[in-house]
N, C-alpha and C. Protein backbone atom coordinates (compact mmCIF):
# COMPACT_ATOMS: atom_id res chain seq x y z
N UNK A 1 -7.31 74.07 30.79
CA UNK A 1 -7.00 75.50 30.77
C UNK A 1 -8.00 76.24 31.67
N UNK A 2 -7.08 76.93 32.12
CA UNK A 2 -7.92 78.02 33.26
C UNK A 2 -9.54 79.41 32.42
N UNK A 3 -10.29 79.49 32.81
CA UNK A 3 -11.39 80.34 32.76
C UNK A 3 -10.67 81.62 32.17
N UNK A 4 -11.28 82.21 31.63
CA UNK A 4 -10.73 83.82 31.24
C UNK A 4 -11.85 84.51 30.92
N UNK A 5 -11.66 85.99 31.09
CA UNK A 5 -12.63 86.67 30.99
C UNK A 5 -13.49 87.00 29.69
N UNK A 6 -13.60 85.97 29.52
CA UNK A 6 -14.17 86.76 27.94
C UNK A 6 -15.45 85.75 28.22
N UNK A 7 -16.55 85.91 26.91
CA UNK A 7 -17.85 84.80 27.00
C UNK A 7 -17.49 83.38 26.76
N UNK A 8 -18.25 82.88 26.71
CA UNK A 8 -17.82 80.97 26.48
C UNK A 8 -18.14 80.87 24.73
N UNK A 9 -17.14 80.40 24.27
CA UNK A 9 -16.43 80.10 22.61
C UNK A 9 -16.49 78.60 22.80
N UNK A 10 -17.56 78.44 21.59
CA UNK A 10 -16.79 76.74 21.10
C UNK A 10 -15.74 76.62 20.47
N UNK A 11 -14.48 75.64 20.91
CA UNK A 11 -13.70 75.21 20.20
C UNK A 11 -13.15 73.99 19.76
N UNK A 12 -12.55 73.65 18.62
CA UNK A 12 -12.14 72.46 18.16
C UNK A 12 -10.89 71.72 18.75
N UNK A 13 -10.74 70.67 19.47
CA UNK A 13 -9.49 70.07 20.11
C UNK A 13 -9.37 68.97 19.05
N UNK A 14 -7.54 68.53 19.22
CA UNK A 14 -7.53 66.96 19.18
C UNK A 14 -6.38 66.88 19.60
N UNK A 15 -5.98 65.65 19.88
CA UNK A 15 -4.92 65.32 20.45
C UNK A 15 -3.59 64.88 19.34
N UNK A 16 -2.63 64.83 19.62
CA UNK A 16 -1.33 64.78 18.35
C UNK A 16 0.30 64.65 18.89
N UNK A 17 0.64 63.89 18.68
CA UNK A 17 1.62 63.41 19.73
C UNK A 17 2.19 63.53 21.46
N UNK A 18 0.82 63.68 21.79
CA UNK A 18 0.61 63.57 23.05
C UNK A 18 0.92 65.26 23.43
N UNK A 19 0.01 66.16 22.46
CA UNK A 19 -0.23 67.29 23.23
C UNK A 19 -1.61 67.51 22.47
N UNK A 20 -2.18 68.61 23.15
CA UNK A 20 -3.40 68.79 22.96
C UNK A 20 -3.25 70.33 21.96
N UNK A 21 -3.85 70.48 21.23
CA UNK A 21 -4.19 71.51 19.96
C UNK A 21 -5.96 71.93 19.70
N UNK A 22 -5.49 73.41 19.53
CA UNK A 22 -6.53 73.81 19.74
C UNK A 22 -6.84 74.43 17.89
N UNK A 23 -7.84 74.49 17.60
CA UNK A 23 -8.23 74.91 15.28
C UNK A 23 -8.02 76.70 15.82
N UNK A 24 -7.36 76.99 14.99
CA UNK A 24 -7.31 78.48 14.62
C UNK A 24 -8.10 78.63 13.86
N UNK A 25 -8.58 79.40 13.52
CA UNK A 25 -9.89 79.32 12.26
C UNK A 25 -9.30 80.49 11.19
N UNK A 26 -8.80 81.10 11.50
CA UNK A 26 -7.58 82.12 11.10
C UNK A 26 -6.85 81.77 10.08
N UNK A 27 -6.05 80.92 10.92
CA UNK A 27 -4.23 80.49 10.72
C UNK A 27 -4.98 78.88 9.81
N UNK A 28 -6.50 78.86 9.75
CA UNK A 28 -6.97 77.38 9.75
C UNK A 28 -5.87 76.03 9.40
N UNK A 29 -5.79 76.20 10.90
CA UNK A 29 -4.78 74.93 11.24
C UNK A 29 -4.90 74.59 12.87
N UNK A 30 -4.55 73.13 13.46
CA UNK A 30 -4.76 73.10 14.63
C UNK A 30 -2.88 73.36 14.80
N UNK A 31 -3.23 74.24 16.13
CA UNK A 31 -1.93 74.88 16.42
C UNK A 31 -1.68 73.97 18.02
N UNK A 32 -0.54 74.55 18.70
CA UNK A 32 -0.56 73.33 19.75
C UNK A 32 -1.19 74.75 20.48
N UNK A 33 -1.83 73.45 21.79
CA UNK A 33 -2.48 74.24 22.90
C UNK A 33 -1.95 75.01 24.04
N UNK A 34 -1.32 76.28 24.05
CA UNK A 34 -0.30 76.79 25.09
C UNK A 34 -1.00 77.40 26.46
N UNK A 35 -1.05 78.25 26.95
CA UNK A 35 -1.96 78.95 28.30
C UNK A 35 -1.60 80.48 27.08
N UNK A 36 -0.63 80.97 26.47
CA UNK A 36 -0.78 82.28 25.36
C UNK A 36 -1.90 81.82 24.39
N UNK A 37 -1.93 80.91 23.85
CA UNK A 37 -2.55 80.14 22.62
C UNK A 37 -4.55 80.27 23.16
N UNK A 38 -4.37 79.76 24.30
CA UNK A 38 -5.42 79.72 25.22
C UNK A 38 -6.46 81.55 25.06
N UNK A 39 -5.44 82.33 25.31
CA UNK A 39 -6.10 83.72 25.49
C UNK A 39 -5.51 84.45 23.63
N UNK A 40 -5.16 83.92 22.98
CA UNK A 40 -5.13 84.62 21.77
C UNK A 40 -6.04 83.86 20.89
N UNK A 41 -6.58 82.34 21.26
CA UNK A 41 -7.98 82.04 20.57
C UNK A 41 -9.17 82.48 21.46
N UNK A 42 -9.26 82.83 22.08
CA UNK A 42 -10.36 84.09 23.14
C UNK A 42 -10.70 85.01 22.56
N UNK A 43 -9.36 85.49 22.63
CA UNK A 43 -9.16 86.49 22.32
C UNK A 43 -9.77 87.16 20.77
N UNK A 44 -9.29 86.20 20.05
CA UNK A 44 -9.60 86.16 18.12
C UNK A 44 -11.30 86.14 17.61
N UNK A 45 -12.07 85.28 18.93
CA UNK A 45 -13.58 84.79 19.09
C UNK A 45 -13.63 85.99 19.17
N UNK A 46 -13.62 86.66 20.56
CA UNK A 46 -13.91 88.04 20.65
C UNK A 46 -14.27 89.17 19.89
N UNK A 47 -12.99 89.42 18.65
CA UNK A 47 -12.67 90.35 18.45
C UNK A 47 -13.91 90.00 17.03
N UNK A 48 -13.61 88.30 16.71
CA UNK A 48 -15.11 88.03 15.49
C UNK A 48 -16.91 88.39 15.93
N UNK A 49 -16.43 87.48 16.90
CA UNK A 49 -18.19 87.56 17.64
C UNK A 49 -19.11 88.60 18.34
N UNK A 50 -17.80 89.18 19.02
CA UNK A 50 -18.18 90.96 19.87
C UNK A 50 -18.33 91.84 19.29
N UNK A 51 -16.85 92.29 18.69
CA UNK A 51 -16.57 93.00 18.03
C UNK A 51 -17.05 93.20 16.31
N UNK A 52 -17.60 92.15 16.14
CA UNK A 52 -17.66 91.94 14.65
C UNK A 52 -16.85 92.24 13.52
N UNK A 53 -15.54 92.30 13.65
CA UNK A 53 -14.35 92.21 12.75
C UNK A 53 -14.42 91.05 11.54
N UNK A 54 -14.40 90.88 10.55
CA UNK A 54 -14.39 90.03 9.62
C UNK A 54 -13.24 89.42 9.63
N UNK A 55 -13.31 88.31 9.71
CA UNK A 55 -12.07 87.13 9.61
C UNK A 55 -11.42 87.41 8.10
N UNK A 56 -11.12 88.04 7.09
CA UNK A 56 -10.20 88.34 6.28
C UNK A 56 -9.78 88.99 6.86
N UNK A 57 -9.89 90.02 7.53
CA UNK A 57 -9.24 91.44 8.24
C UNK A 57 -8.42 91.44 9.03
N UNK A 58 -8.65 90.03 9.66
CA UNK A 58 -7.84 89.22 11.14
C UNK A 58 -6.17 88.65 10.27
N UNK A 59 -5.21 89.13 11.19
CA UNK A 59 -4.19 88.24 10.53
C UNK A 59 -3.52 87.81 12.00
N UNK A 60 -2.65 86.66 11.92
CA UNK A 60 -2.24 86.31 13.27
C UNK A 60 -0.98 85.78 13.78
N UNK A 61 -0.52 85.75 14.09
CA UNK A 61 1.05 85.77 14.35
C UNK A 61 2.24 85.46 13.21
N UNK A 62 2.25 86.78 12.70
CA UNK A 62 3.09 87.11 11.72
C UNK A 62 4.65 88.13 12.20
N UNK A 63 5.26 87.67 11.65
CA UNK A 63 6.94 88.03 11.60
C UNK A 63 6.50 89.61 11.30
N UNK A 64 7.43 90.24 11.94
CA UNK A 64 7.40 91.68 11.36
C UNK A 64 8.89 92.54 11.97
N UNK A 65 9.61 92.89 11.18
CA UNK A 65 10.90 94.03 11.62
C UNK A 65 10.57 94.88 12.33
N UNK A 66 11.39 95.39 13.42
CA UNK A 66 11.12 96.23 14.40
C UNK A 66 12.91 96.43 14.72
N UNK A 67 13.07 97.74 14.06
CA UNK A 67 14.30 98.23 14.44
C UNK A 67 15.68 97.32 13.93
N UNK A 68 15.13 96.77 13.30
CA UNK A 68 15.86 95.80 12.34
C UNK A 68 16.04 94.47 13.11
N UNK A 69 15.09 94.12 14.14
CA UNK A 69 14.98 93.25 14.43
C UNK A 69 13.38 91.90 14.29
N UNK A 70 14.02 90.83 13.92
CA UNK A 70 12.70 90.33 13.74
C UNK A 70 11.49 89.91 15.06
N UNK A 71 10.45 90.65 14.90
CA UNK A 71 9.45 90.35 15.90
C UNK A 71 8.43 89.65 15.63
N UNK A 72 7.50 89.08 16.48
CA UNK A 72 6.00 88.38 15.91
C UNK A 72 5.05 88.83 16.82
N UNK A 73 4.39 89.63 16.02
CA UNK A 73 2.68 90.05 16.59
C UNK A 73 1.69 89.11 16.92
N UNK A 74 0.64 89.21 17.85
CA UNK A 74 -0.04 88.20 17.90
C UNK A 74 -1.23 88.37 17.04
N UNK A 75 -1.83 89.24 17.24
CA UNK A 75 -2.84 89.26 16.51
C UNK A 75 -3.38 91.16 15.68
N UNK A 76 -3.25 91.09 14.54
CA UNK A 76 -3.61 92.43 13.59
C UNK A 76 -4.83 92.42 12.81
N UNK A 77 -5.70 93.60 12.81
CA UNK A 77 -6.68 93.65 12.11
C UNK A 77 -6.34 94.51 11.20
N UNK A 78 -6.58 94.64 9.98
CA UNK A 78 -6.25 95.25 8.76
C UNK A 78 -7.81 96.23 8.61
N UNK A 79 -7.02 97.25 7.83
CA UNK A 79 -8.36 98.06 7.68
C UNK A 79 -8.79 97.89 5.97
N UNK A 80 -9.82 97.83 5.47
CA UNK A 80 -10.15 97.68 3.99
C UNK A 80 -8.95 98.23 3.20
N UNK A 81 -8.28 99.25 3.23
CA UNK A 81 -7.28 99.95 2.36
C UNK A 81 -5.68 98.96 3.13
N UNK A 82 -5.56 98.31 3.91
CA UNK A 82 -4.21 97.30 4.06
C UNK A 82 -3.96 98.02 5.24
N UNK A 83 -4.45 99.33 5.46
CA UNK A 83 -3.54 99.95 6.77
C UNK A 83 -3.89 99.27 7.94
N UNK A 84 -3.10 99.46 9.03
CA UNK A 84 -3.24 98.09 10.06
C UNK A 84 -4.41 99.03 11.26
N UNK A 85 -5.79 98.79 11.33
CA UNK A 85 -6.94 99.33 12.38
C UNK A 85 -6.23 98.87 14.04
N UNK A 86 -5.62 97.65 14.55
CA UNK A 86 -5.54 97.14 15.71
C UNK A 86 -4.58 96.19 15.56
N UNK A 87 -3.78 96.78 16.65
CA UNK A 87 -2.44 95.42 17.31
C UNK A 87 -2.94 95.10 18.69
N UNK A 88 -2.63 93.32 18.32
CA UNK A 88 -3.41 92.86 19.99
C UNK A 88 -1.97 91.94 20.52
N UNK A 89 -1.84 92.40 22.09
CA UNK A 89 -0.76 91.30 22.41
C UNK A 89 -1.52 91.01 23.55
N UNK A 90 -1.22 89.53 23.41
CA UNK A 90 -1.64 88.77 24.33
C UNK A 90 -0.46 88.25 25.16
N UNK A 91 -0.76 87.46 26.33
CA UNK A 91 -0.27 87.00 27.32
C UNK A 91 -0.95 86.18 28.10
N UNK A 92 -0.22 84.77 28.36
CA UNK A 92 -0.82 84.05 29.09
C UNK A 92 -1.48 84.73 30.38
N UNK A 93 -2.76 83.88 30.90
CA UNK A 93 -3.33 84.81 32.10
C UNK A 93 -2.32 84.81 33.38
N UNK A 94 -1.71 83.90 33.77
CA UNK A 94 -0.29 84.30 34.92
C UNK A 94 0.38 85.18 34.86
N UNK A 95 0.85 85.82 33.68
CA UNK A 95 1.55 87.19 33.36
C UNK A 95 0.79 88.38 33.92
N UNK A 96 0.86 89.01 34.62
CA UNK A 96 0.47 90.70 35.04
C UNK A 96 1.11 91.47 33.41
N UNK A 97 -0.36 91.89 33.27
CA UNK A 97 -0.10 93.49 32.65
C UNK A 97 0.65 94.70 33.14
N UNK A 98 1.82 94.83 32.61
CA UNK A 98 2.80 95.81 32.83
C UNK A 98 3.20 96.81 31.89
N UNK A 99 3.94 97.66 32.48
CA UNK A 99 4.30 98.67 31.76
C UNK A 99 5.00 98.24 30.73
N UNK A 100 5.74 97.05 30.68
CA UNK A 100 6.77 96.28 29.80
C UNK A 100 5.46 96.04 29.02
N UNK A 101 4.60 95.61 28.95
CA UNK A 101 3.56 94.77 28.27
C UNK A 101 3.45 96.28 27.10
N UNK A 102 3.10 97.15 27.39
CA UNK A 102 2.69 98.55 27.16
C UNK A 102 4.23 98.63 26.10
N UNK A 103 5.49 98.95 26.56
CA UNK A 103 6.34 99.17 26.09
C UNK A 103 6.41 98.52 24.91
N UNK A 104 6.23 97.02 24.86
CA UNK A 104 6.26 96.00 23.65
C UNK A 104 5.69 96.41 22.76
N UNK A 105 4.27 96.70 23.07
CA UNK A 105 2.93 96.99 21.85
C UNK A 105 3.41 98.31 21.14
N UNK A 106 4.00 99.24 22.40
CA UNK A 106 4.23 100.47 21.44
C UNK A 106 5.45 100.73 20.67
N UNK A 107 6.30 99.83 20.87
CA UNK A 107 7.39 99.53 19.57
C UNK A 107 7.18 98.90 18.57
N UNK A 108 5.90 97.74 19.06
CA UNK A 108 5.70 97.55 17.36
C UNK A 108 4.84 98.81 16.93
N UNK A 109 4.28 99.13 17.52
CA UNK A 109 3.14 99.97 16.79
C UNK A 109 3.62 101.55 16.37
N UNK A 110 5.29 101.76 16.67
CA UNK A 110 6.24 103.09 15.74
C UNK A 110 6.16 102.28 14.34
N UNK A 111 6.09 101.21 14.04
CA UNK A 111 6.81 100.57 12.76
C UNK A 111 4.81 100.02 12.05
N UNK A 112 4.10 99.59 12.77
CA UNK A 112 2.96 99.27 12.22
C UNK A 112 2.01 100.16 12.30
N UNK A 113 1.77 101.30 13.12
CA UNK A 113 1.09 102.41 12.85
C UNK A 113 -0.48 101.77 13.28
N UNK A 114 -1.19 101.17 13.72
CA UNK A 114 -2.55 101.01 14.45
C UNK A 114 -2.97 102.14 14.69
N UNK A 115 -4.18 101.99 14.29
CA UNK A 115 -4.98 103.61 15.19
C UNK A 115 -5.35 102.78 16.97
N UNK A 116 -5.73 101.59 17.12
CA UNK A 116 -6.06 101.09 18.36
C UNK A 116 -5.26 99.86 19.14
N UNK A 117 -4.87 100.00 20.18
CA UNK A 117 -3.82 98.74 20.70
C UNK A 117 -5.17 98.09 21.56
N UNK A 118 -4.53 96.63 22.15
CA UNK A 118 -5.31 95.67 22.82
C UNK A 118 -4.16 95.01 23.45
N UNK A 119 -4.16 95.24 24.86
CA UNK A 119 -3.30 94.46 24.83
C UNK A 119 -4.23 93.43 25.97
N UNK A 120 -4.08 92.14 26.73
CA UNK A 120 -4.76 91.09 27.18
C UNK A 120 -3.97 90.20 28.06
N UNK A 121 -4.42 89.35 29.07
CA UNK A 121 -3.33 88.57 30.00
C UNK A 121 -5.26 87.05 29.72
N UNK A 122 -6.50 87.89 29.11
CA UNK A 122 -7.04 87.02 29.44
C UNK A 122 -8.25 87.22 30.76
N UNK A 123 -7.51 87.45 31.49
CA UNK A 123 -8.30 88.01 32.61
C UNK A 123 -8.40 89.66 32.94
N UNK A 124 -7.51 90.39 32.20
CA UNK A 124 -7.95 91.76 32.50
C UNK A 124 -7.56 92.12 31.02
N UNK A 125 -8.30 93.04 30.50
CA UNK A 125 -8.11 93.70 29.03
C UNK A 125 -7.75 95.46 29.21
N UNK A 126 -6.67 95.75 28.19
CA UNK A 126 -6.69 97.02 27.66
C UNK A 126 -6.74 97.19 26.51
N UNK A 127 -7.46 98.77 26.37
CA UNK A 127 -8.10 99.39 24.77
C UNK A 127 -7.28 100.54 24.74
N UNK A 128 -6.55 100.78 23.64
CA UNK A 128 -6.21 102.45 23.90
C UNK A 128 -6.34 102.85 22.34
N UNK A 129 -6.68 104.16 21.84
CA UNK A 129 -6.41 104.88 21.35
C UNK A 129 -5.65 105.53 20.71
N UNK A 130 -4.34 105.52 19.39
CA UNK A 130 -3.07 105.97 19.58
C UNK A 130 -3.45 107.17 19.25
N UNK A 131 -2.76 108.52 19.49
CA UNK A 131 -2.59 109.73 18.94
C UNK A 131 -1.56 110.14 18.36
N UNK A 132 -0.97 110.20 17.60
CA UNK A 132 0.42 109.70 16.69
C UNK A 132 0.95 111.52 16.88
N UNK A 133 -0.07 112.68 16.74
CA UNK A 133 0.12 113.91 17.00
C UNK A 133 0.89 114.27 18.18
N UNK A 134 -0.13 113.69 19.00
CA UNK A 134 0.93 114.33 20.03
C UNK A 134 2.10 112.87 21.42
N UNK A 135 1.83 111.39 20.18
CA UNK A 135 2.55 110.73 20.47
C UNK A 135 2.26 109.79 22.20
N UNK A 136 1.07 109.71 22.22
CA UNK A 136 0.36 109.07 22.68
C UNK A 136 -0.77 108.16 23.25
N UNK A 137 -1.23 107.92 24.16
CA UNK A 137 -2.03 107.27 23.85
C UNK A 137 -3.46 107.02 24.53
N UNK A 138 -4.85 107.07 24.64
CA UNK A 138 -5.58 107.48 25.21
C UNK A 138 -6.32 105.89 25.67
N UNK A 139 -6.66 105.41 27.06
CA UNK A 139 -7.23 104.13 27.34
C UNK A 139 -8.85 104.34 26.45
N UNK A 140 -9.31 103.32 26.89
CA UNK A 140 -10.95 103.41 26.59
C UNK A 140 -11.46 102.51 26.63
N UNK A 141 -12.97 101.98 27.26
CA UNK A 141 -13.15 101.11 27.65
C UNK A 141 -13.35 100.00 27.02
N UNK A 142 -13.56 100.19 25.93
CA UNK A 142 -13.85 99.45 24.92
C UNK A 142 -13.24 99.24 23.35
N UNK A 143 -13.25 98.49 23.15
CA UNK A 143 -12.78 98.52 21.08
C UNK A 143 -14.18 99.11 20.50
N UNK A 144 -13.97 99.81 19.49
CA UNK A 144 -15.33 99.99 18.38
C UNK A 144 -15.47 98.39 18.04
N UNK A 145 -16.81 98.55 17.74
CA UNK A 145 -17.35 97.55 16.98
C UNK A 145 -16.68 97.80 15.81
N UNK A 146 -16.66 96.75 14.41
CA UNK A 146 -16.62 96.65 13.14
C UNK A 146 -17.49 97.77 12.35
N UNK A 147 -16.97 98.67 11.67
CA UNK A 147 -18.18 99.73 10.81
C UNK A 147 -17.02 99.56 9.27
N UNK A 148 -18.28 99.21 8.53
CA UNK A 148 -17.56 99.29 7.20
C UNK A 148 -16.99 100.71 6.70
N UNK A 149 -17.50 101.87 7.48
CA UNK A 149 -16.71 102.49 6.65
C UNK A 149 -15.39 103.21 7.62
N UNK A 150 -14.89 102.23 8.10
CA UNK A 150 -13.42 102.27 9.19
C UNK A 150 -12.48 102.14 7.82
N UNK A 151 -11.75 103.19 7.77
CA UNK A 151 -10.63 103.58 6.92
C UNK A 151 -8.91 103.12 7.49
């Protein structure tokens, strides 16, 4: 797997009918190894090790309705009270960040309500802000760190 922008993460491999799998520590299970899989366990380090998000808080590719259709998020942080703090979509690093990329996150996020999106290819990151008031959304360079008293 190709380099991505984030710091260097140890991770757990093994091999399993002749593909390679990488440990979710999450999902704790070895999942198979994809080039998405690649930047959403990056990605997950990140959001533990940088960010300091607590791994209960982390949930990770879960089914969710969207317009009465079934969708799967990649990665959600929950806030202490269940409400959802951050939706992260990832994308393998070959994919360009697009407006489509943008479009995706913000249809789930009419139905899941995030105060912060992430979206990721791996090699370039976005942070935004939602403003639900006036129905948009503000970049920023960064995610907050973890503060316990994030509502």
């Amino acid at each position: 797997m190709n380099k991505l922008h984030f710091p260097s993460y140890s991770f757990r491999f093994k091999n399993s009918e002749n593909k390679v799998a990488i440990f979710d520590e999450i999902r704790k299970k070895f999942v198979v190894l994809t080039p998405e899989e690649w930047v959403r366990q990056h990605t997950i380090q990140y959001l533990i090790q940088e960010c300091k998000y607590p791994k209960s808080l982390i949930n990770v590719e879960k089914q969710v309705k969207i317009n009465g259709m079934s969708k799967r998020y990649d990665i959600v942080i929950f806030n202490s009270d269940g409400s959802i703090f951050l939706v992260v979509e990832c994308k393998q690093s070959d994919v360009a960040i697009s407006q489509n990329t943008f479009d995706q996150i913000a249809r789930y996020n009419f139905t899941l309500k995030a105060t912060y999106l992430m979206v990721t290819n791996g090699i370039n990151h976005y942070f935004c802000q939602m403003d639900f008031d006036n129905e948009k959304y503000t970049f920023l360079k960064a995610l907050p760190y973890y503060n316990l008293n994030i509502q």
